[in-house]
C-alpha atoms as a PDB file:
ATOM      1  CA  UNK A   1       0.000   0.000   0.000  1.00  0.00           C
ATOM      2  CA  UNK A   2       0.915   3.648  -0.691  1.00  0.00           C
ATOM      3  CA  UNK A   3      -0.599   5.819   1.661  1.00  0.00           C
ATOM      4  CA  UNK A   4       1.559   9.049   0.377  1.00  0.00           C
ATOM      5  CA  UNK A   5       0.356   8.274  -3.214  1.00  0.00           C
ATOM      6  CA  UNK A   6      -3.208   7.559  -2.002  1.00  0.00           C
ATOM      7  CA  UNK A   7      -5.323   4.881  -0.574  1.00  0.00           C
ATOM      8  CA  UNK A   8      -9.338   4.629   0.634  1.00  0.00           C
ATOM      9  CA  UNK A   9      -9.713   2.326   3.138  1.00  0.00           C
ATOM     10  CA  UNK A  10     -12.946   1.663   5.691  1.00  0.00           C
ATOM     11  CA  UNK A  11     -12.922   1.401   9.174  1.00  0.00           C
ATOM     12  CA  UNK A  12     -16.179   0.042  11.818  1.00  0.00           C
ATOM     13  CA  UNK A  13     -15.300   3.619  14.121  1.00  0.00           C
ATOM     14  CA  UNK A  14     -16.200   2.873  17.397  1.00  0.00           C
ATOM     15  CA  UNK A  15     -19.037   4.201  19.605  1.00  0.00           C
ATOM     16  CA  UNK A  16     -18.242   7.599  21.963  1.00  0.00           C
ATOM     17  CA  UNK A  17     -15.324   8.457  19.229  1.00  0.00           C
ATOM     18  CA  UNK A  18     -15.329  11.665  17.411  1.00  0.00           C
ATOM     19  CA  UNK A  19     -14.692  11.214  13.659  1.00  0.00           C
ATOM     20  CA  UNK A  20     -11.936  13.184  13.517  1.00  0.00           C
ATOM     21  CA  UNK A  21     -10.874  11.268  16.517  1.00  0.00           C
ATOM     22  CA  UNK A  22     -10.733   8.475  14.589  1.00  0.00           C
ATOM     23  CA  UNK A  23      -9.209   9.413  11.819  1.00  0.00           C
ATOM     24  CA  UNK A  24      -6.173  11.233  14.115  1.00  0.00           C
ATOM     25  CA  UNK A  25      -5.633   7.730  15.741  1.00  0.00           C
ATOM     26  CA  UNK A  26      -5.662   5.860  12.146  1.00  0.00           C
ATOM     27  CA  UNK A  27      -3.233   8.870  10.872  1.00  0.00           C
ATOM     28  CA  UNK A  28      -0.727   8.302  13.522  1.00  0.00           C
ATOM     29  CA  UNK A  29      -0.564   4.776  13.173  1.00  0.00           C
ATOM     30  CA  UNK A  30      -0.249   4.937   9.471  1.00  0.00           C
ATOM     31  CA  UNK A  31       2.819   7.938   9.874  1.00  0.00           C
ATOM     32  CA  UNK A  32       4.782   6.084  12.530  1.00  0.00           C
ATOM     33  CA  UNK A  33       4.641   3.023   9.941  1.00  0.00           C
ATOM     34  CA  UNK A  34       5.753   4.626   6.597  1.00  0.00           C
ATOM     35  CA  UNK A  35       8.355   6.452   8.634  1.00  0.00           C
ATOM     36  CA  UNK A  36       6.699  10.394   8.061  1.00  0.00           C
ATOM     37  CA  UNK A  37       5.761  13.048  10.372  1.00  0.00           C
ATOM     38  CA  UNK A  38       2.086  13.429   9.219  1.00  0.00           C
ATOM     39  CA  UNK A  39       0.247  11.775   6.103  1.00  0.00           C
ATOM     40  CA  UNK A  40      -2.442  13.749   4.324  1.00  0.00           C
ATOM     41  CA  UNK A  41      -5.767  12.105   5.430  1.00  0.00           C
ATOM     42  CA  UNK A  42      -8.968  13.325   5.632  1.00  0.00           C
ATOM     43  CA  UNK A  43     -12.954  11.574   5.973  1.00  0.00           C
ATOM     44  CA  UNK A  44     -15.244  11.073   3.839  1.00  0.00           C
ATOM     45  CA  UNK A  45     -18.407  12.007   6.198  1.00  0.00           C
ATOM     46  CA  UNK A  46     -18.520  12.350   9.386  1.00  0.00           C
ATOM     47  CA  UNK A  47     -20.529   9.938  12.040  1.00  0.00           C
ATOM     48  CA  UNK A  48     -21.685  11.288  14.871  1.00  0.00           C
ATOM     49  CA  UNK A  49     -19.948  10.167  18.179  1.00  0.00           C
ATOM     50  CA  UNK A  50     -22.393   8.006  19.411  1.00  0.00           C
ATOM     51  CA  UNK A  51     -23.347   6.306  16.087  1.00  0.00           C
ATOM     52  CA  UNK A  52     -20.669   3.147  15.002  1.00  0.00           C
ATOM     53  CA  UNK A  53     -20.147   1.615  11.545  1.00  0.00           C
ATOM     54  CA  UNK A  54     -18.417   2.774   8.178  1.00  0.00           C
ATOM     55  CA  UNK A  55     -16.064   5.608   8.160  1.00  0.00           C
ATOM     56  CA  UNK A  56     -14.018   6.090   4.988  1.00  0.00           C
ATOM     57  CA  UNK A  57     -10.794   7.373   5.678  1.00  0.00           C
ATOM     58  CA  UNK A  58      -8.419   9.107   2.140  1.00  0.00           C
ATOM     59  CA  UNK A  59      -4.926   9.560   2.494  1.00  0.00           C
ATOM     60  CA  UNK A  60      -2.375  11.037   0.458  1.00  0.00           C
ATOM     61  CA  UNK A  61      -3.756  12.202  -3.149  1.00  0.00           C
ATOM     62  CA  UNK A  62      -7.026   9.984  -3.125  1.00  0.00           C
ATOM     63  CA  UNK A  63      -8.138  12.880  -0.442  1.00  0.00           C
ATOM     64  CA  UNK A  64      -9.012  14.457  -3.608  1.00  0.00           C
ATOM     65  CA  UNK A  65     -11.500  11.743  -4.085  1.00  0.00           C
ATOM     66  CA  UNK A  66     -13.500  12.928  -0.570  1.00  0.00           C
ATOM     67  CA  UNK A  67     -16.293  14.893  -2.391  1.00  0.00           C
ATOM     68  CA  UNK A  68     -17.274  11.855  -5.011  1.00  0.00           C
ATOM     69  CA  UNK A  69     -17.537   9.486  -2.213  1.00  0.00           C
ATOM     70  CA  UNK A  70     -19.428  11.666   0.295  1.00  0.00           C
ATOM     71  CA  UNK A  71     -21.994  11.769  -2.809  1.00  0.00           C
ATOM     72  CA  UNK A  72     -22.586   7.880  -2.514  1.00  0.00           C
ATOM     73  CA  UNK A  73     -25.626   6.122  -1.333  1.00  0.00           C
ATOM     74  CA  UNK A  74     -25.290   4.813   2.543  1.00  0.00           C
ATOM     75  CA  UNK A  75     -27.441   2.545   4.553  1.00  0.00           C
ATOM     76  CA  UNK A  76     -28.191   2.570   8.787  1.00  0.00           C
ATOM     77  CA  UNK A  77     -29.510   1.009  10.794  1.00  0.00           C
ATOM     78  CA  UNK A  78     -31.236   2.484  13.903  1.00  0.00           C
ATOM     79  CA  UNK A  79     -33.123   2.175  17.122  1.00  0.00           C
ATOM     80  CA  UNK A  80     -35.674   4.459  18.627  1.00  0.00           C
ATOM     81  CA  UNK A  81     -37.291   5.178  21.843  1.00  0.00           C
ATOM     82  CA  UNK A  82     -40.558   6.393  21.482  1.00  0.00           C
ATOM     83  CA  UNK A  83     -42.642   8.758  23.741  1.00  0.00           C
ATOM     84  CA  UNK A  84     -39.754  10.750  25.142  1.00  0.00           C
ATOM     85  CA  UNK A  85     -37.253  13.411  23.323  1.00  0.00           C
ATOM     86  CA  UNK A  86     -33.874  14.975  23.615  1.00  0.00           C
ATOM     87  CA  UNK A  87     -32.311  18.085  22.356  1.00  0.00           C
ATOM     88  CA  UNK A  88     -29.716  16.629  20.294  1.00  0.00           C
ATOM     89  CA  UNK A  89     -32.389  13.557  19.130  1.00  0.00           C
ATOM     90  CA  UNK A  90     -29.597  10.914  20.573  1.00  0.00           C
ATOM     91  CA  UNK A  91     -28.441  10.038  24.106  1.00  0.00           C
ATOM     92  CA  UNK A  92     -26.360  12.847  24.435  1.00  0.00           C
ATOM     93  CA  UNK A  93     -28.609  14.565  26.211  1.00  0.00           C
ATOM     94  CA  UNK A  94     -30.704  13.778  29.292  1.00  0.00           C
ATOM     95  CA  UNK A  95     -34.599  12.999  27.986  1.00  0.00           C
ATOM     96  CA  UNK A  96     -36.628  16.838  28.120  1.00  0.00           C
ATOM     97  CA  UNK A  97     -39.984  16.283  27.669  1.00  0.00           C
ATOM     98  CA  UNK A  98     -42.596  12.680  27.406  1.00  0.00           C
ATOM     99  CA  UNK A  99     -45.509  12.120  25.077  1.00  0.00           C
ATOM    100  CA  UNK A 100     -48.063   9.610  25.081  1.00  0.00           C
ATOM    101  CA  UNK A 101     -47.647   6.107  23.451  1.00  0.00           C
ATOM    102  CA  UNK A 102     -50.868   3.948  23.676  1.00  0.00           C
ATOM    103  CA  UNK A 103     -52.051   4.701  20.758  1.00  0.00           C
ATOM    104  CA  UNK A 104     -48.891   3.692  18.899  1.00  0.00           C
ATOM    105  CA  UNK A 105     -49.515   0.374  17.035  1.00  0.00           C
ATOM    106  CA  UNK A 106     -47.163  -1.517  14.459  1.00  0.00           C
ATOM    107  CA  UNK A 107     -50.300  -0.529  11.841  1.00  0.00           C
ATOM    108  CA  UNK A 108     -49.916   3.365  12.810  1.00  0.00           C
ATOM    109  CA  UNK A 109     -45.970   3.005  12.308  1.00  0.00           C
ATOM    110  CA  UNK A 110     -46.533   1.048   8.953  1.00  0.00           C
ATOM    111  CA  UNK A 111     -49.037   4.169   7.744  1.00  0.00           C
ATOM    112  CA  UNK A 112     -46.465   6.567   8.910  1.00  0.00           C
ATOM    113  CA  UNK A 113     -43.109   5.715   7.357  1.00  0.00           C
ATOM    114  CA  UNK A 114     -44.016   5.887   3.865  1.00  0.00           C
ATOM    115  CA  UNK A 115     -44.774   9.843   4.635  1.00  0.00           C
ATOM    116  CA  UNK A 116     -40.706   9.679   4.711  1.00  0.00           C
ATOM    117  CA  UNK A 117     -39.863   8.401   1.677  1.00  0.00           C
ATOM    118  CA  UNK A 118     -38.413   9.678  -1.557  1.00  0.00           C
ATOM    119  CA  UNK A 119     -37.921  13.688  -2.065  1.00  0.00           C
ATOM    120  CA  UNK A 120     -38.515  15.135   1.339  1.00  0.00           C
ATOM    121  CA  UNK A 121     -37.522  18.349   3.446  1.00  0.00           C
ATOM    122  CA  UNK A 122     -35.672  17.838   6.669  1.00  0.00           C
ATOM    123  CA  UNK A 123     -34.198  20.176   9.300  1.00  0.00           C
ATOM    124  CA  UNK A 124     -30.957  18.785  10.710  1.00  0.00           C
ATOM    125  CA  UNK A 125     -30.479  18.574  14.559  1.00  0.00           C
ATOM    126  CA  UNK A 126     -29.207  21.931  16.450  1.00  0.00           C
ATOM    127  CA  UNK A 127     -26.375  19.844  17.815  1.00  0.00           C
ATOM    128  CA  UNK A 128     -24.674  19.232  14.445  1.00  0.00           C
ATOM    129  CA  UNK A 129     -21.453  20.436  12.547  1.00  0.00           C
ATOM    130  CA  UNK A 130     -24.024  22.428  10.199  1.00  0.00           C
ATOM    131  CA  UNK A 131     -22.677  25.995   9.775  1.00  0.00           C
ATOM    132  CA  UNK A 132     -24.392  28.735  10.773  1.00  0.00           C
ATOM    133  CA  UNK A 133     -23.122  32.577   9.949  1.00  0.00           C
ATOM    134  CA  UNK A 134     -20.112  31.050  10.114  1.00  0.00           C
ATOM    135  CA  UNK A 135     -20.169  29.308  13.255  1.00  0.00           C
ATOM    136  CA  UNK A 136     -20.819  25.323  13.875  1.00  0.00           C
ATOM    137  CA  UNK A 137     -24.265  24.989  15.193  1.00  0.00           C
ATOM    138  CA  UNK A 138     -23.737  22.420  17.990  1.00  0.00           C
ATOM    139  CA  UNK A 139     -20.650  25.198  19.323  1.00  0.00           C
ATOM    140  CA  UNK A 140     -23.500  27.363  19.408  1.00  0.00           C
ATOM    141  CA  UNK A 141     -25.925  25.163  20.750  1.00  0.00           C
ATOM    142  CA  UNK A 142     -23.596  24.173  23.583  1.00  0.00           C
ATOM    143  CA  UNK A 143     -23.143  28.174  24.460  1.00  0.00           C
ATOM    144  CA  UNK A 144     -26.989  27.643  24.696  1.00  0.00           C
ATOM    145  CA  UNK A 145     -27.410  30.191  21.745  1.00  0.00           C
ATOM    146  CA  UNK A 146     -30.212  30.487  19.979  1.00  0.00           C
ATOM    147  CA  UNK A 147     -29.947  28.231  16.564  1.00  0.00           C
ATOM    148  CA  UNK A 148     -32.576  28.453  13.997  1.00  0.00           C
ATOM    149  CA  UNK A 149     -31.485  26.046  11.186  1.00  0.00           C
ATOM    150  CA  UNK A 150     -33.501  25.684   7.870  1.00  0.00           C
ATOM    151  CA  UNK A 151     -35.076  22.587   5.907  1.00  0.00           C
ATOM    152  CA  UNK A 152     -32.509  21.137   3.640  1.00  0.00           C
ATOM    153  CA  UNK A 153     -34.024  19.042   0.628  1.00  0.00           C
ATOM    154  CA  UNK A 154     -32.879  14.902   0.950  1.00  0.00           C
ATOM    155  CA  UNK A 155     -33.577  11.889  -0.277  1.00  0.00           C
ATOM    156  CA  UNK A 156     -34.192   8.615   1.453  1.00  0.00           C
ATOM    157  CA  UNK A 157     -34.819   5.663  -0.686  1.00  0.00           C
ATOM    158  CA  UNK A 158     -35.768   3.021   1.922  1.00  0.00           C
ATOM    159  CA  UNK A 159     -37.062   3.033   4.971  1.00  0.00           C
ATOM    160  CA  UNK A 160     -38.358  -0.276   6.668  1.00  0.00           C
ATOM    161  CA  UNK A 161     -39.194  -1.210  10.343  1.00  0.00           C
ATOM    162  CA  UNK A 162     -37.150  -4.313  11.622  1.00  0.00           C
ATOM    163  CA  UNK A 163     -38.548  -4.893  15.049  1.00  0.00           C
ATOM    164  CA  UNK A 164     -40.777  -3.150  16.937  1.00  0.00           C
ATOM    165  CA  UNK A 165     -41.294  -3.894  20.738  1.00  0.00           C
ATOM    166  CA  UNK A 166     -44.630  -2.399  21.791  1.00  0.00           C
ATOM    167  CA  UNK A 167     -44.041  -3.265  25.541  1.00  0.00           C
ATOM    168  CA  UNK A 168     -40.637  -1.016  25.459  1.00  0.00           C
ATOM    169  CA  UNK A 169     -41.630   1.151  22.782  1.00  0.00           C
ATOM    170  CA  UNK A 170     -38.460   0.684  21.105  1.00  0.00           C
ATOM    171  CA  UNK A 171     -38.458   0.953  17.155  1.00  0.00           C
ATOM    172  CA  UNK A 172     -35.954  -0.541  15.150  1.00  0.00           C
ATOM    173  CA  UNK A 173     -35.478   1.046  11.228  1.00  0.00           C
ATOM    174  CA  UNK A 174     -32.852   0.345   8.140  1.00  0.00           C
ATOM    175  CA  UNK A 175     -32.462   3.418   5.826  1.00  0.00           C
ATOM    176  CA  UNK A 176     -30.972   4.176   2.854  1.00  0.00           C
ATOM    177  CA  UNK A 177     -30.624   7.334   2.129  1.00  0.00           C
ATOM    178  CA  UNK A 178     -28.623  10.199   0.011  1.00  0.00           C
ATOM    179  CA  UNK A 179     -26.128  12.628   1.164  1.00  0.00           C
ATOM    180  CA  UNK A 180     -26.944  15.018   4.070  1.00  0.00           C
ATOM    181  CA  UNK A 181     -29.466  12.827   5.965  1.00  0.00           C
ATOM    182  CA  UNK A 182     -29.918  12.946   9.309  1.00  0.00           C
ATOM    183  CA  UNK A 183     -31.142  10.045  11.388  1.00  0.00           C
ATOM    184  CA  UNK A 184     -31.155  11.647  14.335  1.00  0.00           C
ATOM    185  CA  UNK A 185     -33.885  14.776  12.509  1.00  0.00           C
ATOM    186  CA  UNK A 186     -35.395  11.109  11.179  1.00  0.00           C
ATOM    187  CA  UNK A 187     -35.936   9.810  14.349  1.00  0.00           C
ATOM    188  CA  UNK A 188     -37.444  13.439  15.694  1.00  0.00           C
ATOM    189  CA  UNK A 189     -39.826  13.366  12.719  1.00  0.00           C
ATOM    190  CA  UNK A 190     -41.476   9.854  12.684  1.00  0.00           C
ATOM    191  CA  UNK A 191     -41.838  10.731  16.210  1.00  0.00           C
ATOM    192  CA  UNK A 192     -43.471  13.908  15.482  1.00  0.00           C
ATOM    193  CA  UNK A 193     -45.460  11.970  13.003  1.00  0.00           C
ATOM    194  CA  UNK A 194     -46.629   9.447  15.034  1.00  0.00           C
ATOM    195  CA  UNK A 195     -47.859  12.009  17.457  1.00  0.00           C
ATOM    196  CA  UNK A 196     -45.543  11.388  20.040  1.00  0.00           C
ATOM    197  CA  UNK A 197     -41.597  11.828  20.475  1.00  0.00           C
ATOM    198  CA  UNK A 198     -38.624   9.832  19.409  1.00  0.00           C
ATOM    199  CA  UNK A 199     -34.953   9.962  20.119  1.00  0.00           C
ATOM    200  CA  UNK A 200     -31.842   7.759  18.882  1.00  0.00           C
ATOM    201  CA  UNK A 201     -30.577   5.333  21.677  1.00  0.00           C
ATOM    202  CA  UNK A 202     -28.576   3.234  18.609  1.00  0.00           C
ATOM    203  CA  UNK A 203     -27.118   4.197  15.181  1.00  0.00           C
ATOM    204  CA  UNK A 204     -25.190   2.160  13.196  1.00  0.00           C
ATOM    205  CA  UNK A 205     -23.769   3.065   9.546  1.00  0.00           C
ATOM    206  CA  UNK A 206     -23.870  -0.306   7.893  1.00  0.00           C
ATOM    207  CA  UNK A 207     -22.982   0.981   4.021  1.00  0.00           C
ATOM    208  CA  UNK A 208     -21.626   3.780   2.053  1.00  0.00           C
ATOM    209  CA  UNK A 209     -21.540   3.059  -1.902  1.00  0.00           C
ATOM    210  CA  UNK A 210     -19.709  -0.353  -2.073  1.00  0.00           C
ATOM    211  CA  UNK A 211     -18.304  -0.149   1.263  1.00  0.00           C
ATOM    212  CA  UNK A 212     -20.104  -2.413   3.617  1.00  0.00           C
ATOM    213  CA  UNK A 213     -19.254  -3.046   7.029  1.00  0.00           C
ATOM    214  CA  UNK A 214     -18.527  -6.236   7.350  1.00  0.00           C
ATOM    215  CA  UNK A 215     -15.551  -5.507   5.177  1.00  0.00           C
ATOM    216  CA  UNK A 216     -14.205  -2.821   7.201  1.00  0.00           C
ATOM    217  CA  UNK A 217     -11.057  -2.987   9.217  1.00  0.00           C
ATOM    218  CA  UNK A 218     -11.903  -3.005  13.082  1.00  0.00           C
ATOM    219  CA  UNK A 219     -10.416  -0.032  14.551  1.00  0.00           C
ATOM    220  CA  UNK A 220      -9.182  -1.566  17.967  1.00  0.00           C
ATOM    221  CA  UNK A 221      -7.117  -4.035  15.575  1.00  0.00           C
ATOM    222  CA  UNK A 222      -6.011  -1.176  12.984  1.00  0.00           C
ATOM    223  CA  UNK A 223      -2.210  -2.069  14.105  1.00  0.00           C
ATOM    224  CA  UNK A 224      -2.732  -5.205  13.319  1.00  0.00           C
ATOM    225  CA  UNK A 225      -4.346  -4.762   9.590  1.00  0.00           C
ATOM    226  CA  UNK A 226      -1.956  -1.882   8.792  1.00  0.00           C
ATOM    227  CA  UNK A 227       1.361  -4.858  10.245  1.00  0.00           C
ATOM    228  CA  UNK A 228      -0.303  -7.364   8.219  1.00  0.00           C
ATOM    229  CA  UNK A 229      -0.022  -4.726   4.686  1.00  0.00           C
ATOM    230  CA  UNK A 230       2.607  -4.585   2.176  1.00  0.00           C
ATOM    231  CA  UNK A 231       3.916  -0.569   2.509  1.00  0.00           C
ATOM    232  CA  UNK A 232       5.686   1.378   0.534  1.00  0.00           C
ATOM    233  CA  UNK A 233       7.618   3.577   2.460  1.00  0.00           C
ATOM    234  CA  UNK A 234       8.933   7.565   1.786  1.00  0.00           C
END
């Protein structure tokens, strides 16, 4: 492998790890092994901290590549609780407010989805690395600034329920959607939809393009992989 020439390779990131995180660990195991201070590497979309799955990591010149492969189609899976919310629509935050869920059926959730798929509007979440006059809206957020973000047009192809557990009221989903979806404004939506709340308590990124994540190198054994790889070294 040439990593200063280029090279795309997937990792499963971890849950509670930043992206760039990540991608600072993978970089600094990949220097110290071709022998350079710092190779060029860079993501190609970022996961939120408490989702897991496929991260695409570019180094060297296939960074250049970043922008084609951010465009690809990726696939999640997801878990919601229902009849509760947060302000960042994940587990970040403590729950803020309850709704009512008896009238939530598996029938009521199969009439609802639909309503999300195809050529929709979405708002993404407050606590997000969306810019705002300049400024990252979840930097904001966390100064407890006012953010007023606006509906971005996406696309979500499929959207099917999994499991549902009516006792619990815990709603499993897979999606596949286009670039600059949010599952977390997903989950705060079918919530909304179903006349009741929804937050994340589990997101996992299970494709992007061609890149599934079974085939992705673990990231606790990324010394291992990268040991185990013919490099060619500056």
């Amino acid at each position: 492998m040439d990593f200063n020439a280029g090279e795309i390779i997937a990792i499963d990131k971890p849950y509670r790890m930043s992206s760039f995180g990540a991608l600072a660990h993978v970089r600094f195991l990949i220097s110290k092994k071709v022998g350079v201070k710092r190779v060029k590497t860079g993501h190609a979309g970022t996961l939120d901290p408490l989702a897991t799955g496929v991260l695409i990591l570019c180094t060297g010149k296939a960074t250049k590549q970043i922008e084609r492969l951010q465009d690809h189609t990726k696939e999640y899976t997801a878990t919601l609780q229902l009849g509760a919310t947060t302000v960042s629509y994940d587990m970040e935050h403590e729950v803020n407010a309850t709704y009512p869920t008896a009238h939530i059926t598996r029938e009521l959730i199969d009439e609802v989805l639909p309503r999300f798929q195809g050529d929709i509007q979405q708002i993404p979440p407050v606590f997000s690395a969306c810019m705002v006059d300049g400024h990252r809206a979840y930097k904001m957020a966390r100064k407890g600034e006012e953010v007023e973000l606006k509906p971005k047009p996406i696309r979500i192809d499929e959207i099917e329920v999994t499991h549902f557990d009516a006792e619990k009221m815990l709603l499993s989903i897979r999606v596949v959607c286009g670039k600059g979806t949010y599952i977390r404004s997903l989950a705060r939506d079918i919530g909304e939809a179903l006349g009741s709340g929804a937050y994340l308590t589990a997101l996992r990124r299970t494709r992007v393009g061609d890149f599934r994540v079974e085939d992705c190198v673990d990231f606790d054994h990324f010394q291992e992989w990268l040991d185990q790889q013919e490099i060619v070294r500056s």
